[in-house]
PDB file of N, CA and C in Angstrom:
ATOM      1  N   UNK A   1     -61.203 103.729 -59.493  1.00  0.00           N
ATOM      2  CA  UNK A   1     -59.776 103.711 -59.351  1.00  0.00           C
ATOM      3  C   UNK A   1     -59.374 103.726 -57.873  1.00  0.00           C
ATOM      4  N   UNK A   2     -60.204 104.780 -57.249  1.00  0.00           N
ATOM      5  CA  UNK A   2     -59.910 104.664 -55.974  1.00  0.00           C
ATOM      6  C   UNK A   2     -60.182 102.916 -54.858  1.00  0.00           C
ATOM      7  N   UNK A   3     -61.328 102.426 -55.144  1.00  0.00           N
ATOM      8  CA  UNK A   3     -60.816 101.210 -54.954  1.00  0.00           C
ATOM      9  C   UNK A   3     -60.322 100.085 -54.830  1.00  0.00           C
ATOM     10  N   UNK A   4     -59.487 100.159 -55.728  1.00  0.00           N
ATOM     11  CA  UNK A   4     -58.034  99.352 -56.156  1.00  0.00           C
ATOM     12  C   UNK A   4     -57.085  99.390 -55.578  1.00  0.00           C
ATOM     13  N   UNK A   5     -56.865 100.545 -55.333  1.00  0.00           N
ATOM     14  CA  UNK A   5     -56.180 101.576 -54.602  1.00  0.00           C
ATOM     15  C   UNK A   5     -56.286 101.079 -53.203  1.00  0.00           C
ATOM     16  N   UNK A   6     -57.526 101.325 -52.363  1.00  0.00           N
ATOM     17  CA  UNK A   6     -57.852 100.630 -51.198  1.00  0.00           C
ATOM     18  C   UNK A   6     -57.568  99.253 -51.361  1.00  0.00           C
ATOM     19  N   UNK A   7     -57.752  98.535 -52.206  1.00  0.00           N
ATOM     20  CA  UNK A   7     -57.495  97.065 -52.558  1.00  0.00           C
ATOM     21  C   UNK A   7     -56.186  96.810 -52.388  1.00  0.00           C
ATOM     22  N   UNK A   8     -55.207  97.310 -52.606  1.00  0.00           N
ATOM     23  CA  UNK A   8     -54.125  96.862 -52.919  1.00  0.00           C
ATOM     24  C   UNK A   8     -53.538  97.468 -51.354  1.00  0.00           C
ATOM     25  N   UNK A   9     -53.281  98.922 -50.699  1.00  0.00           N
ATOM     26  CA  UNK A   9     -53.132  99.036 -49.701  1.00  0.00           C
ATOM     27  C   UNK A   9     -53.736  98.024 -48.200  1.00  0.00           C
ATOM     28  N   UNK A  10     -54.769  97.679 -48.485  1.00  0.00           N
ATOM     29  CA  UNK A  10     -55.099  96.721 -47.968  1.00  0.00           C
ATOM     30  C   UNK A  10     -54.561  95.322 -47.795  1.00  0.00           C
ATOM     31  N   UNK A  11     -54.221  94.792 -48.541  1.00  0.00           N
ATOM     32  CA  UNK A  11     -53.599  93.694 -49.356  1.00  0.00           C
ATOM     33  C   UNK A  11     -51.857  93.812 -48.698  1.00  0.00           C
ATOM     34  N   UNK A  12     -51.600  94.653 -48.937  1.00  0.00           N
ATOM     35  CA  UNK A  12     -50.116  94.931 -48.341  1.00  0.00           C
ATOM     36  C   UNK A  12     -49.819  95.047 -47.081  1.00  0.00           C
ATOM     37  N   UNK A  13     -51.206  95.455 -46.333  1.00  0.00           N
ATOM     38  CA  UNK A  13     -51.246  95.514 -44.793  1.00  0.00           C
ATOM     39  C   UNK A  13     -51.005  93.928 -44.266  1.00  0.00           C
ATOM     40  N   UNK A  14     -52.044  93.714 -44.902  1.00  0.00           N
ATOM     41  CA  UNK A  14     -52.661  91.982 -44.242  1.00  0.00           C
ATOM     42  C   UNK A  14     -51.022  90.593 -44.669  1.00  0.00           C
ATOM     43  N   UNK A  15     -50.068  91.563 -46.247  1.00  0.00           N
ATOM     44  CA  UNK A  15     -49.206  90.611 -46.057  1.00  0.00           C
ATOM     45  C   UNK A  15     -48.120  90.936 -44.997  1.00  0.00           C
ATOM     46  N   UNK A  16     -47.974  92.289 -44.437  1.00  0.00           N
ATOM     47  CA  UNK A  16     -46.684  92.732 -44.405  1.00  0.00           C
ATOM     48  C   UNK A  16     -47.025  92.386 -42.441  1.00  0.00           C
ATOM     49  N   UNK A  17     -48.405  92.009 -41.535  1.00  0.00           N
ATOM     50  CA  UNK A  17     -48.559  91.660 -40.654  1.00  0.00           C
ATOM     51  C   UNK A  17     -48.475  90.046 -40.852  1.00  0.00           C
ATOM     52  N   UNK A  18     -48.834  89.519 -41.838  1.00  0.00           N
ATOM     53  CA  UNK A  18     -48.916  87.868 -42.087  1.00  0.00           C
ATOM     54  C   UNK A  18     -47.393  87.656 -41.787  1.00  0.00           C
ATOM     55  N   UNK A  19     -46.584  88.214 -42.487  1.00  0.00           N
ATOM     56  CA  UNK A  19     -45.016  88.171 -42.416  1.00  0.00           C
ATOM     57  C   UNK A  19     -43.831  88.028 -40.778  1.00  0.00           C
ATOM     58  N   UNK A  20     -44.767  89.252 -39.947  1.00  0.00           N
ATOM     59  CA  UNK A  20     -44.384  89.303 -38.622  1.00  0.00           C
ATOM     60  C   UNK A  20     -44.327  88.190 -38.298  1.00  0.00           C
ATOM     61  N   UNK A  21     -46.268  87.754 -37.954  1.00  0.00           N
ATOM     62  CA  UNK A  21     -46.137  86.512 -37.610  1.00  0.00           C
ATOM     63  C   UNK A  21     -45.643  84.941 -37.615  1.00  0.00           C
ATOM     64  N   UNK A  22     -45.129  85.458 -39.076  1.00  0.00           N
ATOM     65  CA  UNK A  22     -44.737  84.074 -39.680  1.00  0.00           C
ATOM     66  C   UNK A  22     -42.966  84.370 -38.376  1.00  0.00           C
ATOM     67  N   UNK A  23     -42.959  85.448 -39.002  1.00  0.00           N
ATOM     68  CA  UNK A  23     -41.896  85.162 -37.859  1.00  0.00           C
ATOM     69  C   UNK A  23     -40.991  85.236 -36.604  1.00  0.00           C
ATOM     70  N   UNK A  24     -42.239  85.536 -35.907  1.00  0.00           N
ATOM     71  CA  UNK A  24     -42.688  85.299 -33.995  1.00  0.00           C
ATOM     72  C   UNK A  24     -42.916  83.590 -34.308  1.00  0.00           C
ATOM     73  N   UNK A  25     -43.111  83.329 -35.021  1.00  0.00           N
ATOM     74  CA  UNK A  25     -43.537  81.575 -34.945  1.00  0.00           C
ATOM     75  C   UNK A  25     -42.054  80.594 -34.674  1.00  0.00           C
ATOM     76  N   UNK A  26     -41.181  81.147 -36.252  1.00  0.00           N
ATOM     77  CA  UNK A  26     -39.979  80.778 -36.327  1.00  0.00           C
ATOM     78  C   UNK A  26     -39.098  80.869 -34.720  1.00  0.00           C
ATOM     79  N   UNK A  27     -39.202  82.097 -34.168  1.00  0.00           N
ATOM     80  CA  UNK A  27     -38.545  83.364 -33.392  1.00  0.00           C
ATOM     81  C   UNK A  27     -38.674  81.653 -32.040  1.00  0.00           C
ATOM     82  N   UNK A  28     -39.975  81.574 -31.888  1.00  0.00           N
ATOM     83  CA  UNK A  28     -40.216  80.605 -30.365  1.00  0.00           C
ATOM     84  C   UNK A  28     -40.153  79.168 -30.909  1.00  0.00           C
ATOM     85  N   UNK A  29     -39.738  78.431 -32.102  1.00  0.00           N
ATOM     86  CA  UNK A  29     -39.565  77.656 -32.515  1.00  0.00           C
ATOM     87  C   UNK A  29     -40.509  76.818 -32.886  1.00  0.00           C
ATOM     88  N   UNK A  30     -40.360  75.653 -33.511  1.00  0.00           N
ATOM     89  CA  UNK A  30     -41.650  74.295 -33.672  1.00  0.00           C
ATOM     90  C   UNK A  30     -41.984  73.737 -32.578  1.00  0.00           C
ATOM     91  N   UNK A  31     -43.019  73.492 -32.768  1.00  0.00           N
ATOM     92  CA  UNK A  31     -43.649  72.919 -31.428  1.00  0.00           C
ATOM     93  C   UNK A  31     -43.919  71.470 -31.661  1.00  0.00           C
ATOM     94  N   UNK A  32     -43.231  70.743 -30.856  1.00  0.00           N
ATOM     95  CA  UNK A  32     -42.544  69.194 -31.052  1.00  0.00           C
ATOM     96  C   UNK A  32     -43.677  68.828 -29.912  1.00  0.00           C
ATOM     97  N   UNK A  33     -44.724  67.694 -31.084  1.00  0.00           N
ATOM     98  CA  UNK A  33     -45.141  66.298 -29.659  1.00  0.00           C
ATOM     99  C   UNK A  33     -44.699  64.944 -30.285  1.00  0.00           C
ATOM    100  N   UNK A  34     -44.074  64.730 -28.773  1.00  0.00           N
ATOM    101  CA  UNK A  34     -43.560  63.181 -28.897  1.00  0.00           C
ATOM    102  C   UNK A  34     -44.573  62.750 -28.110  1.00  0.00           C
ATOM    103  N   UNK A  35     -44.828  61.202 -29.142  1.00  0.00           N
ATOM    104  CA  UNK A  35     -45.421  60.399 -28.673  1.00  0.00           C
ATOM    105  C   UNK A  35     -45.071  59.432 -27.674  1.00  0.00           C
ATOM    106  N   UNK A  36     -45.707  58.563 -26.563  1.00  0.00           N
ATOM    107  CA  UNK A  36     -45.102  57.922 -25.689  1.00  0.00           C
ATOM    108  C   UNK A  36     -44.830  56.454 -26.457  1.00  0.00           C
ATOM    109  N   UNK A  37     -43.905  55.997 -26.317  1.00  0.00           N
ATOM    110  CA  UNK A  37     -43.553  54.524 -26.730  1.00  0.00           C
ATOM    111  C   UNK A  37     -44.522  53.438 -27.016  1.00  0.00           C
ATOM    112  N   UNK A  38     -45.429  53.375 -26.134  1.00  0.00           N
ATOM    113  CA  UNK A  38     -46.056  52.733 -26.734  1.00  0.00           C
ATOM    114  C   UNK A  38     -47.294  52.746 -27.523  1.00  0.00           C
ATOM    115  N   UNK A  39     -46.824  53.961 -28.099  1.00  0.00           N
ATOM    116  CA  UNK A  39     -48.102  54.267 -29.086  1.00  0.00           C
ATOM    117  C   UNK A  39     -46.981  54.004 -30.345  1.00  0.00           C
ATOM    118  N   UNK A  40     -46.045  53.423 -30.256  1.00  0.00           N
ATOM    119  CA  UNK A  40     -44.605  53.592 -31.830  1.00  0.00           C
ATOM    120  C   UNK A  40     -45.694  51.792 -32.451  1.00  0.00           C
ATOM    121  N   UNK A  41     -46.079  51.851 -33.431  1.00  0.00           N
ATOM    122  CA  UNK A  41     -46.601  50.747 -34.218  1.00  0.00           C
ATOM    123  C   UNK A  41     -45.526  49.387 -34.045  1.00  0.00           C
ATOM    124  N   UNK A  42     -44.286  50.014 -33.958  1.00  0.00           N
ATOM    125  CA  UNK A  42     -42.953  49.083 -34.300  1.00  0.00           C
ATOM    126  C   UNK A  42     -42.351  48.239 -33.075  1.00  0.00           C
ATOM    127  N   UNK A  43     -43.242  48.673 -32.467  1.00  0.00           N
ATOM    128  CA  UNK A  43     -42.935  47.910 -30.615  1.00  0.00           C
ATOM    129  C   UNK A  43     -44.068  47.186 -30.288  1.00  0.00           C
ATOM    130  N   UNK A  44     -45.723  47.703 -30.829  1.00  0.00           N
ATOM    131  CA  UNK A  44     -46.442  47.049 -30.237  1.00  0.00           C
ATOM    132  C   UNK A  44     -46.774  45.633 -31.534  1.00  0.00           C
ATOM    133  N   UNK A  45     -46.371  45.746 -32.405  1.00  0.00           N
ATOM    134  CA  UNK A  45     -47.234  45.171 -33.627  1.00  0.00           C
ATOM    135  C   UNK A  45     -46.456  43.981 -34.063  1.00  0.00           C
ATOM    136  N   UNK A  46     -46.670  42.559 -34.166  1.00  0.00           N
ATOM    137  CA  UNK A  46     -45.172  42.014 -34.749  1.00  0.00           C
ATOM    138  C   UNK A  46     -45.795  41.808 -36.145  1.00  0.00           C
ATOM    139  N   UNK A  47     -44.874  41.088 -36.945  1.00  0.00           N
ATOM    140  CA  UNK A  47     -44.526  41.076 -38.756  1.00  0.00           C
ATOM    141  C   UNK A  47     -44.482  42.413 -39.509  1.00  0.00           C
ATOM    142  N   UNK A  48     -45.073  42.285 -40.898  1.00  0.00           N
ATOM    143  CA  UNK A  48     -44.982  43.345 -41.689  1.00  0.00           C
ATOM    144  C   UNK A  48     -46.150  44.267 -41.383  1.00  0.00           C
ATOM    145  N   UNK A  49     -45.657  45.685 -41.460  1.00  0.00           N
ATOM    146  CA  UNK A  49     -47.130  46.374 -41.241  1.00  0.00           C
ATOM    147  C   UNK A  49     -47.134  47.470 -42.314  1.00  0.00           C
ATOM    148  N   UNK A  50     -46.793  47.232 -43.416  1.00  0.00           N
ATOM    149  CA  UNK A  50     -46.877  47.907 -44.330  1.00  0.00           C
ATOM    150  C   UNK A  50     -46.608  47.419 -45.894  1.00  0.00           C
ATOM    151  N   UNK A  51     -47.640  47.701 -46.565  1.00  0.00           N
ATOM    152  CA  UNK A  51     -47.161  47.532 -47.781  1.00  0.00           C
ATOM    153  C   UNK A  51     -47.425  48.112 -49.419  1.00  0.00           C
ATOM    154  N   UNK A  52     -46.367  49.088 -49.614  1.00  0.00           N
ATOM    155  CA  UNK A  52     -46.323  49.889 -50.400  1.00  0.00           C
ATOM    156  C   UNK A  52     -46.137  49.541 -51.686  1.00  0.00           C
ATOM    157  N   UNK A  53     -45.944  48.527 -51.926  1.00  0.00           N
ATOM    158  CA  UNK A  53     -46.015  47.743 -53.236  1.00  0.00           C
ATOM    159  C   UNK A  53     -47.862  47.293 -53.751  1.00  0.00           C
ATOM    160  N   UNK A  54     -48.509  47.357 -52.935  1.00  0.00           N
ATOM    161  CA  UNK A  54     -49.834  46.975 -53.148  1.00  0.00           C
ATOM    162  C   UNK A  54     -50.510  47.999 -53.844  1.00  0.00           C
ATOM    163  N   UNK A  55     -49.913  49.147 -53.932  1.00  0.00           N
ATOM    164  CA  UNK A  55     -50.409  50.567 -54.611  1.00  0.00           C
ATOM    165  C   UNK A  55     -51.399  49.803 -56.461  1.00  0.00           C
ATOM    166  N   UNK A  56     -52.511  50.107 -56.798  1.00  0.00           N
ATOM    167  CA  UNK A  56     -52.645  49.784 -58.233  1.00  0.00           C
ATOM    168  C   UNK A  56     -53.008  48.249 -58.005  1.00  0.00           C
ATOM    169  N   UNK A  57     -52.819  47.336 -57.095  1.00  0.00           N
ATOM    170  CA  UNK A  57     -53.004  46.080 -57.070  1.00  0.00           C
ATOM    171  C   UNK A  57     -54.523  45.134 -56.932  1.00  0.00           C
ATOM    172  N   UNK A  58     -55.238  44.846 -57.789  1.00  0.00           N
ATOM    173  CA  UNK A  58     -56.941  44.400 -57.221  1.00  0.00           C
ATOM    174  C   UNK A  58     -56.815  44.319 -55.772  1.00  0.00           C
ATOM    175  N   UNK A  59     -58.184  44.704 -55.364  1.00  0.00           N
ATOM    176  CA  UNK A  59     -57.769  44.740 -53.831  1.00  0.00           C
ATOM    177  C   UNK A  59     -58.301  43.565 -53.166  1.00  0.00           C
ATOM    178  N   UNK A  60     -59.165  42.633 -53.823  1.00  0.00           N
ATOM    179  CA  UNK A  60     -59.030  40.900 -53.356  1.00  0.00           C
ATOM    180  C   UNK A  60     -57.250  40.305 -53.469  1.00  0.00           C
ATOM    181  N   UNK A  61     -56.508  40.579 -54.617  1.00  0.00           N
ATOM    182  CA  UNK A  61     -55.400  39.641 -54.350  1.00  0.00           C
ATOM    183  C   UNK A  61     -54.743  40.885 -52.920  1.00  0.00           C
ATOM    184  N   UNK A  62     -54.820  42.074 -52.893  1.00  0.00           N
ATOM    185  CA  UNK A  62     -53.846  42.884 -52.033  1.00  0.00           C
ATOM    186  C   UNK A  62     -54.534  41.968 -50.927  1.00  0.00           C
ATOM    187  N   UNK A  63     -55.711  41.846 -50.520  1.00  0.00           N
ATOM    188  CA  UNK A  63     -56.107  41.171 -49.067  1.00  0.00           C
ATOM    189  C   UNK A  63     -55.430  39.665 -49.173  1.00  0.00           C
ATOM    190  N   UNK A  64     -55.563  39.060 -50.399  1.00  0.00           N
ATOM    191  CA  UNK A  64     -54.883  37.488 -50.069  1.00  0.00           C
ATOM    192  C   UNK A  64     -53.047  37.695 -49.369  1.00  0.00           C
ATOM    193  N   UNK A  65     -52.654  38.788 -50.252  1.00  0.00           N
ATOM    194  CA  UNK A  65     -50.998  39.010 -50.004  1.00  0.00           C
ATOM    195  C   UNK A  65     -50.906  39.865 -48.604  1.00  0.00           C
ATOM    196  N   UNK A  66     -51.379  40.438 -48.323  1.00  0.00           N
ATOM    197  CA  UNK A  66     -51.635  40.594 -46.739  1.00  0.00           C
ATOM    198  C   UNK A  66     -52.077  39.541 -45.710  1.00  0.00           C
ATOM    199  N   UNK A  67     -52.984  38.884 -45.866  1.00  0.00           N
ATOM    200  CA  UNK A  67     -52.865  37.671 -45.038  1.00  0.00           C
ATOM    201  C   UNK A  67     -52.033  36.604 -45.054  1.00  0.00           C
ATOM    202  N   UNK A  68     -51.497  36.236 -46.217  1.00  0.00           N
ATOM    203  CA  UNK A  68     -50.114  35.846 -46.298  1.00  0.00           C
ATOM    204  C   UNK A  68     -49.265  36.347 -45.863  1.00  0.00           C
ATOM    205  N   UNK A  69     -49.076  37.420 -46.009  1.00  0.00           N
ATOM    206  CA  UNK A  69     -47.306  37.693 -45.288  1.00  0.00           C
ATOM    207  C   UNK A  69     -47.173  38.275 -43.577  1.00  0.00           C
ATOM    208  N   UNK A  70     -48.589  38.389 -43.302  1.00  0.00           N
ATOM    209  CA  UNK A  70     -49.070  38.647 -41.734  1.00  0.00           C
ATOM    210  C   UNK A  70     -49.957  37.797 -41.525  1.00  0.00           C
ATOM    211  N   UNK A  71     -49.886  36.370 -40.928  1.00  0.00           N
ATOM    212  CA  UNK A  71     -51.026  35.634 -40.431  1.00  0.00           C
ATOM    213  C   UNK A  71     -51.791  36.298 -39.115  1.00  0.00           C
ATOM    214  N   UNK A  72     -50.855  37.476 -38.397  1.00  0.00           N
ATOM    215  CA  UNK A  72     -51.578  38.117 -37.391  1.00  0.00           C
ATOM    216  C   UNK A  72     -52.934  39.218 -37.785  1.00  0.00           C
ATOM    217  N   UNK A  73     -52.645  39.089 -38.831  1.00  0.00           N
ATOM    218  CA  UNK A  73     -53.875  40.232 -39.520  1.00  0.00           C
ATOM    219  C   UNK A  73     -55.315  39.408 -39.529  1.00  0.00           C
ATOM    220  N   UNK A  74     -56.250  39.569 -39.224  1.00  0.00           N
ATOM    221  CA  UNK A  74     -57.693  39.517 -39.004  1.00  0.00           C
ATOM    222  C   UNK A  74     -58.984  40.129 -39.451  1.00  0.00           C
ATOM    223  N   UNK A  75     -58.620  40.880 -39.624  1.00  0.00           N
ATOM    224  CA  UNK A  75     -58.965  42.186 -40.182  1.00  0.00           C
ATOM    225  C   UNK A  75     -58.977  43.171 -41.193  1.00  0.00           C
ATOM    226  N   UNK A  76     -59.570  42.756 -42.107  1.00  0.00           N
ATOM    227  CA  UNK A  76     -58.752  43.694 -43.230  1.00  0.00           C
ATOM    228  C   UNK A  76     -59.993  44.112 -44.366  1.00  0.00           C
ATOM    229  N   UNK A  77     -60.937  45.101 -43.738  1.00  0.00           N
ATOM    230  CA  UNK A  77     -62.083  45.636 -44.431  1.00  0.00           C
ATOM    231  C   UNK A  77     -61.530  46.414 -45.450  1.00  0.00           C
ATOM    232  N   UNK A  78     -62.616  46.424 -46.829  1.00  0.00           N
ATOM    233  CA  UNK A  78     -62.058  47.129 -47.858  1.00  0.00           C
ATOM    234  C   UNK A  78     -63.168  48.231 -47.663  1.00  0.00           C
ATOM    235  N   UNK A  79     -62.379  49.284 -47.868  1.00  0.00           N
ATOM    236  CA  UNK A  79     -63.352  50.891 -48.143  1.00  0.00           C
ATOM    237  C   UNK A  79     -62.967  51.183 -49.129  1.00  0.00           C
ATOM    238  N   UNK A  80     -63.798  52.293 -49.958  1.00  0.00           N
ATOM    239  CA  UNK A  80     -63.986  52.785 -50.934  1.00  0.00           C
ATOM    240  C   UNK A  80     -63.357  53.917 -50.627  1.00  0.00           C
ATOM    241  N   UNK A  81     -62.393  54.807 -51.410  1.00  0.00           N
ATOM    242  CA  UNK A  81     -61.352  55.614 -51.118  1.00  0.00           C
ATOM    243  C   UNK A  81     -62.235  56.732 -50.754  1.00  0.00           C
ATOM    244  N   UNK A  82     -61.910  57.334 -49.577  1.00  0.00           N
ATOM    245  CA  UNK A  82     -62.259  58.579 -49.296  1.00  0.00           C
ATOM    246  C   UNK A  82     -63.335  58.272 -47.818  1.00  0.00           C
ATOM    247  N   UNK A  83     -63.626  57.252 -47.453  1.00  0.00           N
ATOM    248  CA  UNK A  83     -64.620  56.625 -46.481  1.00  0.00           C
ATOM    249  C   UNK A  83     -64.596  57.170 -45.338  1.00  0.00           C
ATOM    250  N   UNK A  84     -65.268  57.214 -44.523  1.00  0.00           N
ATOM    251  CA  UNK A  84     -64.675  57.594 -43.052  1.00  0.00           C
ATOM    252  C   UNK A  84     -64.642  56.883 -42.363  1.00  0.00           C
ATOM    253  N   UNK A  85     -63.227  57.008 -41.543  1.00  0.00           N
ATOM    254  CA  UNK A  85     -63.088  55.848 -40.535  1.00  0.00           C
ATOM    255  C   UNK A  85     -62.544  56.399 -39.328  1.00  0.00           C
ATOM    256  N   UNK A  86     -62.472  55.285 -38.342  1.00  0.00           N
ATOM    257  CA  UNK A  86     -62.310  55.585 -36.693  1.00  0.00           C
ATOM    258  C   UNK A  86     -60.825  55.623 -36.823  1.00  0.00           C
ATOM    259  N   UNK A  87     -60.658  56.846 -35.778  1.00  0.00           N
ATOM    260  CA  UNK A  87     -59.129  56.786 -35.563  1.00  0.00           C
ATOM    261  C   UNK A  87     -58.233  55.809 -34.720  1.00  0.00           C
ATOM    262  N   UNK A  88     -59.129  54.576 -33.927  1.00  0.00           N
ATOM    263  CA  UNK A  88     -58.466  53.693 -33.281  1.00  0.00           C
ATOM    264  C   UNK A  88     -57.009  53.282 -34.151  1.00  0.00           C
ATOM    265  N   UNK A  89     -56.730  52.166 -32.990  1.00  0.00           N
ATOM    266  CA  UNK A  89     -55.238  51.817 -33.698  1.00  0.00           C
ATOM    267  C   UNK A  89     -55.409  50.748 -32.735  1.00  0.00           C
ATOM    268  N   UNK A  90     -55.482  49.208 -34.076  1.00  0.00           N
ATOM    269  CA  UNK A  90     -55.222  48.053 -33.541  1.00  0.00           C
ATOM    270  C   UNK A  90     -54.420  47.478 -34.462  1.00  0.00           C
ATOM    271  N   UNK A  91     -53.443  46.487 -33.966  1.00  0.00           N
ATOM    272  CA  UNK A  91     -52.325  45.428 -34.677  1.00  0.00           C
ATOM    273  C   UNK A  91     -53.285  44.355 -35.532  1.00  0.00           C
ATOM    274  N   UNK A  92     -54.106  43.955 -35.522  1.00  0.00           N
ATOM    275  CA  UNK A  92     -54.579  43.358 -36.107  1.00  0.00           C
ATOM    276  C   UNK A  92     -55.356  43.564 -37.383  1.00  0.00           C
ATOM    277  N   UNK A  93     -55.357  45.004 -37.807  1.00  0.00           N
ATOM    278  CA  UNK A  93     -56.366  45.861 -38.745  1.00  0.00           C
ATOM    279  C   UNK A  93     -55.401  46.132 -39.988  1.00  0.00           C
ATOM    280  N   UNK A  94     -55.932  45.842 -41.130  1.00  0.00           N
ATOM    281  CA  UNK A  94     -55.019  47.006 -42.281  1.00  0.00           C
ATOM    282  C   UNK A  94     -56.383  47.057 -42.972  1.00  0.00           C
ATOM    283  N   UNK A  95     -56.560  48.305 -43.189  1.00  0.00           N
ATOM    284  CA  UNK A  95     -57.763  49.141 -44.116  1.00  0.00           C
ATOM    285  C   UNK A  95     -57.250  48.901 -45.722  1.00  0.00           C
ATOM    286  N   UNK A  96     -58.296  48.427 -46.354  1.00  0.00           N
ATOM    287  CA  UNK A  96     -57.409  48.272 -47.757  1.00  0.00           C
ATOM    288  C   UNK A  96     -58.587  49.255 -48.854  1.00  0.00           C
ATOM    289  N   UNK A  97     -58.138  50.424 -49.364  1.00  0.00           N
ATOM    290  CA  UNK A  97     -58.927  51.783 -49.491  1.00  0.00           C
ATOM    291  C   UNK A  97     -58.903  51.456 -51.374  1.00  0.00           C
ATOM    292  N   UNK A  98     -59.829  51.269 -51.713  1.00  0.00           N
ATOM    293  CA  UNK A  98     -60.183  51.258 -53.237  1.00  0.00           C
ATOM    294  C   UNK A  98     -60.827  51.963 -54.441  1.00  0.00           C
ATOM    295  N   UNK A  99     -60.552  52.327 -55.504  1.00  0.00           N
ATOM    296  CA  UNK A  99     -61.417  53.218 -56.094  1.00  0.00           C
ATOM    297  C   UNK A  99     -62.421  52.360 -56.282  1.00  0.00           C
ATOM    298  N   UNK A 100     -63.566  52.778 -57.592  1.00  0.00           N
ATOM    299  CA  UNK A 100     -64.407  51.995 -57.717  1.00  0.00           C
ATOM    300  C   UNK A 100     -64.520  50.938 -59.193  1.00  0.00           C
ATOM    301  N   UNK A 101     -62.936  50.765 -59.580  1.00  0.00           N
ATOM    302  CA  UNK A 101     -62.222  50.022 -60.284  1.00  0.00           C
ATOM    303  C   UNK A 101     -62.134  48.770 -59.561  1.00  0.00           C
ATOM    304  N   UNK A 102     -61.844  48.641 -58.346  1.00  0.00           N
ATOM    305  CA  UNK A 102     -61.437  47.635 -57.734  1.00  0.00           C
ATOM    306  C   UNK A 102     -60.268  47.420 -57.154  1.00  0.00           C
ATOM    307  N   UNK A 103     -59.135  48.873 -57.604  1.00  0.00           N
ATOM    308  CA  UNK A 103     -57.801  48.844 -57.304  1.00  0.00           C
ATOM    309  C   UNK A 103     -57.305  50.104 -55.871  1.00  0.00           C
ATOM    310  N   UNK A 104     -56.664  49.071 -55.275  1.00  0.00           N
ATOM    311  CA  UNK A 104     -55.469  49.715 -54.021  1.00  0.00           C
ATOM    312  C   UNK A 104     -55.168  51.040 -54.262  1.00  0.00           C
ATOM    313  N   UNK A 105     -55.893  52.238 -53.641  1.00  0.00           N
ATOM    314  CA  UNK A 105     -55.082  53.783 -53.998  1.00  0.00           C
ATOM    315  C   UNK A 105     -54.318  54.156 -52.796  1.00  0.00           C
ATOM    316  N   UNK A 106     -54.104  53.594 -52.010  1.00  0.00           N
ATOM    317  CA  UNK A 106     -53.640  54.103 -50.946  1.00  0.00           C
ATOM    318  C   UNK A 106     -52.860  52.495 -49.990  1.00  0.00           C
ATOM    319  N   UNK A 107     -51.290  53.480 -49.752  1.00  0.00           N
ATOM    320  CA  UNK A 107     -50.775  51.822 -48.690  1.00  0.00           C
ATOM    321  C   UNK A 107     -51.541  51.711 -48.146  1.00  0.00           C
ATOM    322  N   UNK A 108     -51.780  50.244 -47.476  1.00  0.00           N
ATOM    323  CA  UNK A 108     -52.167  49.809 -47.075  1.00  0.00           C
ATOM    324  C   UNK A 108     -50.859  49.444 -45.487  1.00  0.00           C
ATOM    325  N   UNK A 109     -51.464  49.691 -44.243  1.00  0.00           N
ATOM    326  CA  UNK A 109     -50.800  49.891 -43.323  1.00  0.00           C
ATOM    327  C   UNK A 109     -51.626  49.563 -42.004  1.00  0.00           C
ATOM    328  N   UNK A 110     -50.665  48.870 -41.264  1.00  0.00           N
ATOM    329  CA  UNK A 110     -51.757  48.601 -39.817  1.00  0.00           C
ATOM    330  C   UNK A 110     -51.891  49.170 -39.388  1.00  0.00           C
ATOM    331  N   UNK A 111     -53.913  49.299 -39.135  1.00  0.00           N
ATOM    332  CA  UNK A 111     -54.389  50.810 -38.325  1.00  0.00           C
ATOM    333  C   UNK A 111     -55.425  50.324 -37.250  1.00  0.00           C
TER     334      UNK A 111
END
C-alpha cells in the first residue's frame, strides 16, 4: 500500500513541475525560424509542385500525370512508403512514395 502511495505522490510531483514548465515556455513565447526567401519552393520552382489529388492513384499513371502537367520534372523515383531519403531540395524532383499495392500514400510534392 505504501507504494502506491509513493507512486502516486511521485506522479504529482513530476506533473505539478511538468506544468511550471509548460509555462515558462508560454511566459518567453514560440520560438519562430524564418526561412530566407530563397529557400520558399514558390520563388525558386516554376509550374505545379504539388499534387494532392494523386493520393490512392497507381503510381505509374501518378508519374505519367506528373510529367504531364510539369515538363520541368525529371525526376521522379518511386519509393516504397516509409524509405529513407536525403533531405536535399531540388525543383526538378517529386518522390512518388507507394505501398506495396502499387498505390500513392503520400502527396506527392517537389523535393
Amino acid at each position: 500500500m505504501d507504494s502506491k502511495f509513493a507512486h502516486i505522490i511521485v506522479f504529482f510531483l513530476l506533473a505539478t513541475s511538468f506544468e511550471t514548465l509548460m509555462a515558462r515556455k508560454e511566459i518567453d513565447g514560440p520560438e519562430v525560424i524564418e526561412l530566407p526567401k530563397e529557400f520558399d519552393s514558390n520563388l525558386m520552382c516554376e509550374g505545379k509542385q504539388r499534387w494532392p489529388e494523386l493520393i490512392g492513384v497507381p503510381t505509374k499513371l501518378a508519374k505519367e500525370i506528373i510529367e504531364k502537367e510539369n515538363p520541368s520534372i525529371t525526376n521522379i523515383p518511386i519509393l516504397l512508403n516509409g524509405s529513407p531519403i536525403t533531405l536535399d531540395y531540388l525543383c526538378y524532383r517529386v518522390r512518388l512514395f507507394d505501398n506495396i499495392l502499387g498505390f500513392v500514400v503520400q502527396m506527392p510534392v517537389v523535393t
